[in-house]
C-alpha atoms as a PDB file:
ATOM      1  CA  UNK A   1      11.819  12.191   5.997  1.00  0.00           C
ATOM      2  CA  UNK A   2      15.039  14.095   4.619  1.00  0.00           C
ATOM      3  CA  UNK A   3      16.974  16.076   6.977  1.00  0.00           C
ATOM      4  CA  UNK A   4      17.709  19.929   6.376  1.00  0.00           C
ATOM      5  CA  UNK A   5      20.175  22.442   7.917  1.00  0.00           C
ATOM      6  CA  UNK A   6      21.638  22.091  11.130  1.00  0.00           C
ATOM      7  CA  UNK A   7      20.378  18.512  11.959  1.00  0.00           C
ATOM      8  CA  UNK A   8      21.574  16.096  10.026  1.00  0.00           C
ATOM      9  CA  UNK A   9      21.109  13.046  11.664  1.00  0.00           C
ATOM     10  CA  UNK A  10      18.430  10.641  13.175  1.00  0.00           C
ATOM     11  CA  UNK A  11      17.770   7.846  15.592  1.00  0.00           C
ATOM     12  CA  UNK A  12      17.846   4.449  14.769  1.00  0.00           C
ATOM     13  CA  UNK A  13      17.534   1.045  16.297  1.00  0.00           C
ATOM     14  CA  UNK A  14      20.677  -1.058  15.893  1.00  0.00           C
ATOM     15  CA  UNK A  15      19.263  -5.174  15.651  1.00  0.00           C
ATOM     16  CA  UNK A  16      21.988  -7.657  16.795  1.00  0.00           C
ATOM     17  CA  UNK A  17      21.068  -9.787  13.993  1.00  0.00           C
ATOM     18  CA  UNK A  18      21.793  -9.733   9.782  1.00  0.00           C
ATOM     19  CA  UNK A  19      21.676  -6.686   8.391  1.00  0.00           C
ATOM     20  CA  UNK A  20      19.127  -7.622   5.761  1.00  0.00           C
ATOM     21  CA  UNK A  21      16.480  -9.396   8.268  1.00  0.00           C
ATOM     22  CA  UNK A  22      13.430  -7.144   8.688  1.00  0.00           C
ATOM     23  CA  UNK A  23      13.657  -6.126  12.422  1.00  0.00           C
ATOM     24  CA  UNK A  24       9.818  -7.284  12.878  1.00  0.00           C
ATOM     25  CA  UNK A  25       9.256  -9.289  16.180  1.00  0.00           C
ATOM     26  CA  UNK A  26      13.074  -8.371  17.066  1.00  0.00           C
ATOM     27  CA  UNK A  27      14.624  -6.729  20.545  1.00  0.00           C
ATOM     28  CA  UNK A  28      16.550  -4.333  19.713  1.00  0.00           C
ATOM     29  CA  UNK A  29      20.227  -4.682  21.316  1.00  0.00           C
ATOM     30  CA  UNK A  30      21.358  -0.525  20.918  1.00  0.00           C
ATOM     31  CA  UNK A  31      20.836   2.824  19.603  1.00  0.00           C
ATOM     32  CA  UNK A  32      23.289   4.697  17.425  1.00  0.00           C
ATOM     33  CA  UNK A  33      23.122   7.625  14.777  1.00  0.00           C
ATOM     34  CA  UNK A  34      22.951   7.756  11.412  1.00  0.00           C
ATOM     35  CA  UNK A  35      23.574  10.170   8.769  1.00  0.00           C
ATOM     36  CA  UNK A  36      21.838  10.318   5.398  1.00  0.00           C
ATOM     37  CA  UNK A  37      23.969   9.276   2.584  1.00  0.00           C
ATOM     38  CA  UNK A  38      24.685  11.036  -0.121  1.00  0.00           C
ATOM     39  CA  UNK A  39      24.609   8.086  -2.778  1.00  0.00           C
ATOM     40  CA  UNK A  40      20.865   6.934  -1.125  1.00  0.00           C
ATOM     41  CA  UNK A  41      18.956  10.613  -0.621  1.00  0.00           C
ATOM     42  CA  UNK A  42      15.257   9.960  -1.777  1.00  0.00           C
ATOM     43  CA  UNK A  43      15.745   6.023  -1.877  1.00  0.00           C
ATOM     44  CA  UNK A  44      14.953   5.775   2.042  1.00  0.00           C
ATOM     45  CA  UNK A  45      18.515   4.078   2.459  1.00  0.00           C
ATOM     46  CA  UNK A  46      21.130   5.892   5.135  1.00  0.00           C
ATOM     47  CA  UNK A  47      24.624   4.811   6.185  1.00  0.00           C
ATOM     48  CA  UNK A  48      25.504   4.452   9.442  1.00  0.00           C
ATOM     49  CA  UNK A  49      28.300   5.309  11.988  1.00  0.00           C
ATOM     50  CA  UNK A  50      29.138   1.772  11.899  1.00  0.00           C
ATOM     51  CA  UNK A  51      31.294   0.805   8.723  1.00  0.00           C
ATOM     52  CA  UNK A  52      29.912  -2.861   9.260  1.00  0.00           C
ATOM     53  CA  UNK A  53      26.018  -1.528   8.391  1.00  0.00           C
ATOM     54  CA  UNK A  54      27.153   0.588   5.671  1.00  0.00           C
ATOM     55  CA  UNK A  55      24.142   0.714   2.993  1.00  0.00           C
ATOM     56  CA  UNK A  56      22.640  -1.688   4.970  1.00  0.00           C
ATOM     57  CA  UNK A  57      19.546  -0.181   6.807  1.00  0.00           C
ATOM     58  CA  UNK A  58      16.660   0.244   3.693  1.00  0.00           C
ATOM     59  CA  UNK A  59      13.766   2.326   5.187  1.00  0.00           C
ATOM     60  CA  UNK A  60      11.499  -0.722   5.255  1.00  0.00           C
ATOM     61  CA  UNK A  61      14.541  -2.711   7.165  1.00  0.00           C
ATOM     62  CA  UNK A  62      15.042   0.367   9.264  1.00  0.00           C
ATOM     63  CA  UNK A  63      11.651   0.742  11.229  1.00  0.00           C
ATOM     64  CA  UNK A  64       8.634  -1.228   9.647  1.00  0.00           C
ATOM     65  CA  UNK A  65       6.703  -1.318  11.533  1.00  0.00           C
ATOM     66  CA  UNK A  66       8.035  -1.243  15.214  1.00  0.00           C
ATOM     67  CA  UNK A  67       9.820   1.717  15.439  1.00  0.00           C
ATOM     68  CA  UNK A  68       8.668   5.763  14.250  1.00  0.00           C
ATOM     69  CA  UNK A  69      11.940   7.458  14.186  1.00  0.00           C
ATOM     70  CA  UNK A  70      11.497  11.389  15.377  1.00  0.00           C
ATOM     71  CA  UNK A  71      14.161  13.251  14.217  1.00  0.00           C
ATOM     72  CA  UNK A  72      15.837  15.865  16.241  1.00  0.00           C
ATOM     73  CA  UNK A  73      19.146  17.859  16.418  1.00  0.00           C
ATOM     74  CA  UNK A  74      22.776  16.192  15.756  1.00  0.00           C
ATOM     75  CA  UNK A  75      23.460  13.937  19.067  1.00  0.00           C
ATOM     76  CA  UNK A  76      19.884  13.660  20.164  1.00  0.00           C
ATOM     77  CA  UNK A  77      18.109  10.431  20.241  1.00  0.00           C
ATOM     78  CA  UNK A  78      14.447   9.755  20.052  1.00  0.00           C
ATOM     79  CA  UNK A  79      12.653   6.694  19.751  1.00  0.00           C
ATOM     80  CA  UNK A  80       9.156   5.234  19.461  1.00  0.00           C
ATOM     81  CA  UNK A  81       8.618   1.959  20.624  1.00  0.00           C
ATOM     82  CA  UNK A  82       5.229   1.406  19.601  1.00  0.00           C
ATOM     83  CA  UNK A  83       3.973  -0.118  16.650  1.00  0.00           C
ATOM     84  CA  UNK A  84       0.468   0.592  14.546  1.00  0.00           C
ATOM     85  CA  UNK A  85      -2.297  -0.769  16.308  1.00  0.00           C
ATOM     86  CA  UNK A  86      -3.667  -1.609  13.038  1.00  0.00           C
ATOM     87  CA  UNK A  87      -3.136  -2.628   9.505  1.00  0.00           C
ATOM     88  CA  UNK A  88      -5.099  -1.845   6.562  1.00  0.00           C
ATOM     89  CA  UNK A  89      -4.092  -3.400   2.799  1.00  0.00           C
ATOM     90  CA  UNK A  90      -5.429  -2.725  -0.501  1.00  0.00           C
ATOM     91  CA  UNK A  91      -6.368  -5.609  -2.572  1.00  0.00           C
ATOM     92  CA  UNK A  92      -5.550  -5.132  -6.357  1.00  0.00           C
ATOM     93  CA  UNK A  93      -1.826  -4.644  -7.109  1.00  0.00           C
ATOM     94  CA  UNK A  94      -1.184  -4.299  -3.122  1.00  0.00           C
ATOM     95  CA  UNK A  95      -2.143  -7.943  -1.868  1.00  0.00           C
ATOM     96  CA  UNK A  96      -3.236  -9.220  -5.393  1.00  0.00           C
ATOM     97  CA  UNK A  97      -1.449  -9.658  -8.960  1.00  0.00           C
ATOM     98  CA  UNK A  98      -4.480  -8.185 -10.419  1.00  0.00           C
ATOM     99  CA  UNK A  99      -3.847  -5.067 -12.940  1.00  0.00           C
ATOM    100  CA  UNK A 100      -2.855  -7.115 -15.789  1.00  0.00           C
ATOM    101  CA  UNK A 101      -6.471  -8.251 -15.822  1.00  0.00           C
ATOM    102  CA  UNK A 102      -7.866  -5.118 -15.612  1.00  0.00           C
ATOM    103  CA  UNK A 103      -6.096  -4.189 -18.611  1.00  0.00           C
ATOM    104  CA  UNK A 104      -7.141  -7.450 -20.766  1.00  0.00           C
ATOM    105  CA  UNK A 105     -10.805  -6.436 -19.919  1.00  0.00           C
ATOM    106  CA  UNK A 106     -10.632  -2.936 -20.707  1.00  0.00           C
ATOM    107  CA  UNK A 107      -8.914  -4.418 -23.909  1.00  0.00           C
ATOM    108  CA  UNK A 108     -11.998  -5.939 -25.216  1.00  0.00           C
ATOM    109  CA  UNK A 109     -14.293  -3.509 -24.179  1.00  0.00           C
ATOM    110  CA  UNK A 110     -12.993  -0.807 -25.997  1.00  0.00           C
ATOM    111  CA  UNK A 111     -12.540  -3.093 -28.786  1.00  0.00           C
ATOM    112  CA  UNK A 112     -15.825  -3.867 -28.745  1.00  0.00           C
ATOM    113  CA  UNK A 113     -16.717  -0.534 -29.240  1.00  0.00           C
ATOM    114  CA  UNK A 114     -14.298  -0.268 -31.757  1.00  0.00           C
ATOM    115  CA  UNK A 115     -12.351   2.264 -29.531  1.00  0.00           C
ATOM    116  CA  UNK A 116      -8.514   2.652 -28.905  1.00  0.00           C
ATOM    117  CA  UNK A 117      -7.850   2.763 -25.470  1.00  0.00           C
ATOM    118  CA  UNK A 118      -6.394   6.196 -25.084  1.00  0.00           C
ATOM    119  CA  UNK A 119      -2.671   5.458 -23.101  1.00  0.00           C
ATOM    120  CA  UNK A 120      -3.718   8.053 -20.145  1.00  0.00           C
ATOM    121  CA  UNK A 121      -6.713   5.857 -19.617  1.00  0.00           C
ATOM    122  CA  UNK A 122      -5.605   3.654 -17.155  1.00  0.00           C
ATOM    123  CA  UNK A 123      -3.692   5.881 -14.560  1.00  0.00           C
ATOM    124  CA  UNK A 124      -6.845   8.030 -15.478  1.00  0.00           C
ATOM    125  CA  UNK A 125      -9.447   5.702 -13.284  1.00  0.00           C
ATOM    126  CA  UNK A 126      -6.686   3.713 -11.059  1.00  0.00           C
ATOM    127  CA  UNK A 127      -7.912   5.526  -7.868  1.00  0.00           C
ATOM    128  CA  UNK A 128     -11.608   5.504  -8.769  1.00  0.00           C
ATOM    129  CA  UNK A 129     -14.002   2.721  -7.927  1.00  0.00           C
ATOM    130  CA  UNK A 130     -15.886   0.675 -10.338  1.00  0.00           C
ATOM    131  CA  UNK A 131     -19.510   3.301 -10.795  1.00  0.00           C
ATOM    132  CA  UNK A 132     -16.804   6.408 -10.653  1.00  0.00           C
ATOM    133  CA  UNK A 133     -15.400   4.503 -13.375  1.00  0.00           C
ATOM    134  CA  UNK A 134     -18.518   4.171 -15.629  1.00  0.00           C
ATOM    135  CA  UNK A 135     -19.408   7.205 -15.485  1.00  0.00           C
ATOM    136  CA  UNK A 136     -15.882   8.719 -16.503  1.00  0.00           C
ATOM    137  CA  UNK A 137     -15.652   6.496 -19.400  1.00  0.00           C
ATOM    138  CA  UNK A 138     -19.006   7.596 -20.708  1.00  0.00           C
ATOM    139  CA  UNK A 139     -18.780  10.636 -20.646  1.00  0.00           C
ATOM    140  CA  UNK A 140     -14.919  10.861 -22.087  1.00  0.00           C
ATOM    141  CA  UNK A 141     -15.547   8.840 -24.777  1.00  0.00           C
ATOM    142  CA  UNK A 142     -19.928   9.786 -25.208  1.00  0.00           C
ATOM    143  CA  UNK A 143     -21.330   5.915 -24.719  1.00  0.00           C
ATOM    144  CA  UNK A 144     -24.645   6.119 -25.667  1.00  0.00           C
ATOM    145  CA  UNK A 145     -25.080   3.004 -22.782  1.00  0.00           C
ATOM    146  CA  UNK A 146     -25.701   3.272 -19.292  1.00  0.00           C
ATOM    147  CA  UNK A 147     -23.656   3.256 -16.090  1.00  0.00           C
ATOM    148  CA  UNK A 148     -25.343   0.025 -14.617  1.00  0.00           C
ATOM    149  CA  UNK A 149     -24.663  -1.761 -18.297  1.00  0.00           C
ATOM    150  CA  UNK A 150     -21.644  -1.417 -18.154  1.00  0.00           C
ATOM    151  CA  UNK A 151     -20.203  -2.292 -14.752  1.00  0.00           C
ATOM    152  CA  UNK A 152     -22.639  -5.570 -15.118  1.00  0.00           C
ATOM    153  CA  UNK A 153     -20.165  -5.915 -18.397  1.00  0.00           C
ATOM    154  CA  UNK A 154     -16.817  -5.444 -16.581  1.00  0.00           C
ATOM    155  CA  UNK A 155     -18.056  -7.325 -13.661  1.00  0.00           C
ATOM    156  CA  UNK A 156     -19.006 -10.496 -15.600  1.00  0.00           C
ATOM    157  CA  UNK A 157     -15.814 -10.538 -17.030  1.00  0.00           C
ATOM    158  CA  UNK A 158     -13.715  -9.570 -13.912  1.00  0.00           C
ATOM    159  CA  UNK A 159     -15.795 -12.285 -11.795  1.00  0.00           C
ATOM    160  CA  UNK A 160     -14.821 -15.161 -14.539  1.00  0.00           C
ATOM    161  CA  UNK A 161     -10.741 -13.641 -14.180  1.00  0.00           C
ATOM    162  CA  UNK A 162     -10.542 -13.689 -10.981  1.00  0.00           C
ATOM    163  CA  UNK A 163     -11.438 -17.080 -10.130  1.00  0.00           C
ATOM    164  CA  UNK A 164      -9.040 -18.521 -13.058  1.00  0.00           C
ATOM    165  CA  UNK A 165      -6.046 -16.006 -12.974  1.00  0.00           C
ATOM    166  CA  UNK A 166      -5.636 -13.757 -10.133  1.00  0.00           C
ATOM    167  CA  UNK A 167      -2.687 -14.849  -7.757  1.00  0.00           C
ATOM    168  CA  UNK A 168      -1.509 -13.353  -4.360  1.00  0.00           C
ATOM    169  CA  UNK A 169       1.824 -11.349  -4.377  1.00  0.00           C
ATOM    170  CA  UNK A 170       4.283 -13.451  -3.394  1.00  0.00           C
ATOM    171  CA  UNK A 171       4.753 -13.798   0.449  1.00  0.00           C
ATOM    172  CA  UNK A 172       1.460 -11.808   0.976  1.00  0.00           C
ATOM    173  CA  UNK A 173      -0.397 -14.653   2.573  1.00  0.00           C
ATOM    174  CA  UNK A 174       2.991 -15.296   4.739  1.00  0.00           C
ATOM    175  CA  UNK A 175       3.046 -11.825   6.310  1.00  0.00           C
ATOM    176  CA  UNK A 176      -1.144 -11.332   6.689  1.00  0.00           C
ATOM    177  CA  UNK A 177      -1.186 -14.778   8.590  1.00  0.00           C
ATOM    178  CA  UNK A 178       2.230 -13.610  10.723  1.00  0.00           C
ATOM    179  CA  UNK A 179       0.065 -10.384  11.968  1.00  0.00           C
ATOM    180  CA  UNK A 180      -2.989 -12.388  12.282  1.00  0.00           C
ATOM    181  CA  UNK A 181      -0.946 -14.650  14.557  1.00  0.00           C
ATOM    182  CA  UNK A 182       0.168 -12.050  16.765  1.00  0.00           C
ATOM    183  CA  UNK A 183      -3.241 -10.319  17.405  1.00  0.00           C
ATOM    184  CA  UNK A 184      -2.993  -7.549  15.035  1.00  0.00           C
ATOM    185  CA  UNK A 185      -6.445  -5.660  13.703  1.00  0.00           C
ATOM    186  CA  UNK A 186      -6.219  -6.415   9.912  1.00  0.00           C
ATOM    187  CA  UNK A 187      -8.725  -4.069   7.393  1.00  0.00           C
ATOM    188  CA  UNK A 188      -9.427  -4.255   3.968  1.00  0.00           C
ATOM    189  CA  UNK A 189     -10.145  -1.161   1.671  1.00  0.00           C
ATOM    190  CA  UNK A 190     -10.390  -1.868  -1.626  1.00  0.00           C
ATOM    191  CA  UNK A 191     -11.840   0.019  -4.717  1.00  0.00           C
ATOM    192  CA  UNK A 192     -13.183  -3.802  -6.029  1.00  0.00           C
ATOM    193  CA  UNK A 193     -16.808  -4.087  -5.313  1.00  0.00           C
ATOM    194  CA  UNK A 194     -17.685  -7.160  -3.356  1.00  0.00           C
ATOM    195  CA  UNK A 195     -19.181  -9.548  -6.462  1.00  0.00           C
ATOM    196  CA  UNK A 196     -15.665  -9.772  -6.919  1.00  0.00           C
ATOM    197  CA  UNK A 197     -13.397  -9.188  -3.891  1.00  0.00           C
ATOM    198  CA  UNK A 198     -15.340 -11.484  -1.446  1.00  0.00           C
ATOM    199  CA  UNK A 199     -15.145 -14.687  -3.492  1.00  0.00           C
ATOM    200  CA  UNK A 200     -11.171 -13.611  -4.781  1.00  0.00           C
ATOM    201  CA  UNK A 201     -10.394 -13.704  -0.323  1.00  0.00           C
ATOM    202  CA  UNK A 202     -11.945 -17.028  -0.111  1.00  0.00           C
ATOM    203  CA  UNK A 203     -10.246 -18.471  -2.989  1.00  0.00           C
ATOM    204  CA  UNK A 204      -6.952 -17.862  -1.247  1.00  0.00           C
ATOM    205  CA  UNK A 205      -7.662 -18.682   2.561  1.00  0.00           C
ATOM    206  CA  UNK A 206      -7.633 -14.695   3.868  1.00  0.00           C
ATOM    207  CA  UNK A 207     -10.776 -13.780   4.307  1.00  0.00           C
ATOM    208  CA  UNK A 208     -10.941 -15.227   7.776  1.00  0.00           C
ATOM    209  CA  UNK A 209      -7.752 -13.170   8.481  1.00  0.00           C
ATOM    210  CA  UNK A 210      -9.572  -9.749   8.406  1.00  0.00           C
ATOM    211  CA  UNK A 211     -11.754  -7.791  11.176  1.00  0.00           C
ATOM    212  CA  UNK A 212     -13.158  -5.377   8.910  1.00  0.00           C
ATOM    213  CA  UNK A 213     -13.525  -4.955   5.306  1.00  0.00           C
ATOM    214  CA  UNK A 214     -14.254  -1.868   3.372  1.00  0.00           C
ATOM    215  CA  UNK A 215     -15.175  -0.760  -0.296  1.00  0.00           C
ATOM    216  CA  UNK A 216     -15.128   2.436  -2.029  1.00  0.00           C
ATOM    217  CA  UNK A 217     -18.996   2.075  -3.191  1.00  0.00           C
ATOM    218  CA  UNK A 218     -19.933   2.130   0.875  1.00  0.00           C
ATOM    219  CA  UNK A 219     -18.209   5.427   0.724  1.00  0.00           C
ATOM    220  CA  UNK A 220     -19.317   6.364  -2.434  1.00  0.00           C
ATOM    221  CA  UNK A 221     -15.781   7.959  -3.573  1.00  0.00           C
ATOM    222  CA  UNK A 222     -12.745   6.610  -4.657  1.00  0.00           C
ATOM    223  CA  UNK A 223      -9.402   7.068  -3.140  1.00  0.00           C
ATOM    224  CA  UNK A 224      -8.771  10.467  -4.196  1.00  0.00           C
ATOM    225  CA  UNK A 225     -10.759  11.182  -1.179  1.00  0.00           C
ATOM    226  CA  UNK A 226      -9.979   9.024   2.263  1.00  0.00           C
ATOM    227  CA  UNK A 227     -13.737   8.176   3.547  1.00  0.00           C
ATOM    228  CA  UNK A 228     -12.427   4.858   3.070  1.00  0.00           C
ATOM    229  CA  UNK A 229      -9.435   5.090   5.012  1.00  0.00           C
ATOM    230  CA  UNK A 230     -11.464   6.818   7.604  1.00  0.00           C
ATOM    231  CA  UNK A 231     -14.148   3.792   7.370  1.00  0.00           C
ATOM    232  CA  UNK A 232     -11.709   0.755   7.676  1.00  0.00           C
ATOM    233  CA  UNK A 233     -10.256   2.965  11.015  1.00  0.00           C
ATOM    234  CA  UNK A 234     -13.471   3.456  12.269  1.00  0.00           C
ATOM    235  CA  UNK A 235     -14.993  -0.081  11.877  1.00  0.00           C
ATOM    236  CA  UNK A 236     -11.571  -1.603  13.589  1.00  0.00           C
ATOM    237  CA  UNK A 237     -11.990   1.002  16.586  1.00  0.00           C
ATOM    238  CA  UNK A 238      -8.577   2.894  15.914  1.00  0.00           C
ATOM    239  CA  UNK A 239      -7.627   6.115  15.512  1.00  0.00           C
ATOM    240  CA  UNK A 240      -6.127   6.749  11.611  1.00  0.00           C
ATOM    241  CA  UNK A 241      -2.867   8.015  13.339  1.00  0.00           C
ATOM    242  CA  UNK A 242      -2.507   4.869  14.947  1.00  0.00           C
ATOM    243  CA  UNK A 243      -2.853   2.738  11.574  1.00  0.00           C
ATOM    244  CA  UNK A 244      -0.597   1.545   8.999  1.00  0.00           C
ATOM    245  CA  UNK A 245      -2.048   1.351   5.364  1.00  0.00           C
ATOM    246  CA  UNK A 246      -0.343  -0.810   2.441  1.00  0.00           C
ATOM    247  CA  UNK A 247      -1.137   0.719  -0.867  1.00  0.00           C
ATOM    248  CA  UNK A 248       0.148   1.029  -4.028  1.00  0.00           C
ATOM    249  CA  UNK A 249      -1.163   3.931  -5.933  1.00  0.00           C
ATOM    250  CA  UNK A 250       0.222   8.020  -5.015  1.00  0.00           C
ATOM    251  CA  UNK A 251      -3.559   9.009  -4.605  1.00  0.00           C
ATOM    252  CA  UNK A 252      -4.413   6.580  -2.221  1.00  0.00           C
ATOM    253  CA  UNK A 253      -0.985   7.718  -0.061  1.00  0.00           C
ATOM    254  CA  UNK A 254      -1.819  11.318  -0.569  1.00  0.00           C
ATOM    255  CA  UNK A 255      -5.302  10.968   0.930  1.00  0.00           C
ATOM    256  CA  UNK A 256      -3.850   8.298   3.976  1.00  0.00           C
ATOM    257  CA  UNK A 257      -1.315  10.868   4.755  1.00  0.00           C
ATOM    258  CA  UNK A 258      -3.814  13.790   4.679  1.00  0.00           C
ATOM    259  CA  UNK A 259      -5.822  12.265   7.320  1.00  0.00           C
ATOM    260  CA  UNK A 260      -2.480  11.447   9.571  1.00  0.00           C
ATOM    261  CA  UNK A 261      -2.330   7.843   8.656  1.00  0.00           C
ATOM    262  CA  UNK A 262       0.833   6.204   8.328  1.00  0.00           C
ATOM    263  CA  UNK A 263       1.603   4.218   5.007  1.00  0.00           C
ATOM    264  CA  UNK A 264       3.909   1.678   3.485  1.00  0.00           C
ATOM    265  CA  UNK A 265       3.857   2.047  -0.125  1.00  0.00           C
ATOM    266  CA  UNK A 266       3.997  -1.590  -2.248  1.00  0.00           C
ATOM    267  CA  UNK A 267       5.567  -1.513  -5.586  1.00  0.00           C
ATOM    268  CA  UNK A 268       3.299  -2.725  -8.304  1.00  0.00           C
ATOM    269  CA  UNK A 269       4.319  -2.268 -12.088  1.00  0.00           C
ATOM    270  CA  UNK A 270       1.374   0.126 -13.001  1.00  0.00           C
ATOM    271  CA  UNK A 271       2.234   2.533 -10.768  1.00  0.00           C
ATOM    272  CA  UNK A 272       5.826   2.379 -11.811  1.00  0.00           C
ATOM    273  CA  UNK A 273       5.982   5.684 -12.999  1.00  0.00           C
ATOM    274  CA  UNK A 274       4.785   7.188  -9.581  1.00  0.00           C
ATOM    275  CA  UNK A 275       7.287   4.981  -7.683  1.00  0.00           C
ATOM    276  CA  UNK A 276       9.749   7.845  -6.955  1.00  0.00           C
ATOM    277  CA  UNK A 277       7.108  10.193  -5.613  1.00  0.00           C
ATOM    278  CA  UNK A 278       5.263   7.448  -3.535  1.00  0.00           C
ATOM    279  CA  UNK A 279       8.206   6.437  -1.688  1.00  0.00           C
ATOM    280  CA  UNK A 280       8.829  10.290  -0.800  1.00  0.00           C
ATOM    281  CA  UNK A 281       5.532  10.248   0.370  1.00  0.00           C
ATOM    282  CA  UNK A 282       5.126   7.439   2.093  1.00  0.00           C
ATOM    283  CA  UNK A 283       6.670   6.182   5.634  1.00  0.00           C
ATOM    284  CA  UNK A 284       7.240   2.906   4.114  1.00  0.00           C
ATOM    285  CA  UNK A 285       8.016   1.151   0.937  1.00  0.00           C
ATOM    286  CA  UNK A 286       8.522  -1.889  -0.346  1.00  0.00           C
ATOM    287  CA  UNK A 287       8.812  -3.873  -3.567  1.00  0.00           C
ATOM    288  CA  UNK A 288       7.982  -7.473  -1.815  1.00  0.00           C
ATOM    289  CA  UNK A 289       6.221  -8.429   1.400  1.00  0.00           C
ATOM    290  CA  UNK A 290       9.397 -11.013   1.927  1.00  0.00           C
ATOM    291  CA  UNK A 291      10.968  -7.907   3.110  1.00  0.00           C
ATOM    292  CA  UNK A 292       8.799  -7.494   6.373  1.00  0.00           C
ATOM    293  CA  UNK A 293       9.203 -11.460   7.146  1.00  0.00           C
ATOM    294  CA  UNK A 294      11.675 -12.722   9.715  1.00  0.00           C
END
């Protein structure tokens, strides 16, 4: 969303409130213009003709998620009023503080096999789901096992983890239940197959929170491609244009945006070194859901 050549400014919504409250569920009181600062370029952040909001107005702080800003030439105004008419969250390191554990089990399989885990690996298979997954790591590394073996391996132990260590992000719950309140359609799309994602939403009270929920084996592709993107849409009756998707990995952004979907990128530390290029991608970002909470 950086400017270039002769327009240098765009539209925002001025809230009569804190500058660091998220403006969700607020009126706005004004409209003024803004011009990208030179200090925040690529960081989302812009200063303002006001000295008083200097710094203040983060890109998640700035429009998420009621206003699309449209920009135009220097003294034009444009604004959006209309918010996603959907939301769709990923589950591990989006809604749930899950990679670590994915790392302890691919720990001790490959020390089972008396393997070291190569340091590519992970980023390697972060966008694929869990039979993509098998299948890569076979044939990279020639397992004389077979596909089925060894996601009934990983699944044992990722079933026992996630019902003893896997935690929400903080404020998650907070901001799922604050849509849910207001009528929102909420999707799930999630690389996790369901011996472990469906028992991991009960344990924390969301399940009930969702309309649809969607995983990369009904799709039969991971999130390189967006079939599942285009599934959670479909199954919540919306138009991918009109939804908003929280995700954490560049793949999964790349393949939203390809399909016109509008995304809010969610910091997670193994995606850390993609963090720069995600939030140039995305609409959105964020590195806590207390930022979108009143």
């Amino acid at each position: 969303m950086t400017t270039r050549g002769a327009a240098p400014y765009k539209a925002a919504i001025k809230y009569n409130l804190p500058a660091q409250k998220s403006p969700e569920g607020l009126k706005p009181v004004g409209v003024f213009n803004v011009r990208e600062c030179p200090q925040c370029v690529g960081k989302r952040m812009f200063t303002c003709n006001n000295a008083a909001y200097t710094h203040a107005l983060t890109n998640a702080q700035r429009t998420l998620p009621n206003v699309n800003l449209i920009v135009g030439l220097p003294g034009d105004i444009f604004i959006n009023m209309t918010k996603p008419k959907a939301y769709i969250f990923d589950l591990d390191g989006t809604l749930l503080e899950s990679m670590d554990v994915w790392s302890k089990i691919d720990d001790a399989f490959f020390k089972k096999r008396n393997i070291t885990r190569p340091d590519d690996y992970t980023q390697a298979i972060l966008p694929m789901h869990i039979d993509e997954t098998a299948v890569y790591t076979i044939n990279r590394f020639g397992l004389n096992e077979t596909p089925e073996a060894i996601k009934q391996e990983w699944l044992d132990m990722a079933i026992k983890a996630y019902s003893t260590e896997v935690n929400l992000k903080p404020h998650a719950k907070e901001y799922l239940e604050s849509l849910n309140k207001k009528g929102h359609k909420l999707a799930i799309a999630t690389s996790l197959p369901p011996e472990i994602m469906i028992p991991a939403l009960h344990k924390h009270g969301i399940y009930h929170i969702f309309q649809a929920i969607c995983t990369a084996s009904e799709v039969g592709c991971g999130k390189t491609k967006p079939d599942i993107f285009l599934l959670a849409a479909k199954k919540l009756g919306t138009a991918p244009e009109d939804c908003l998707l929280f995700d954490d990995l560049l793949a999964a952004a790349k393949s939203a945006k390809s399909i016109g979907m509008k995304v809010c990128a969610v910091y997670d530390k193994t995606s850390a070194k993609d963090w720069k290029e995600i939030q140039q991608l995305a609409d959105y970002a964020i590195t806590s859901f207390q930022e979108l909470l009143p």
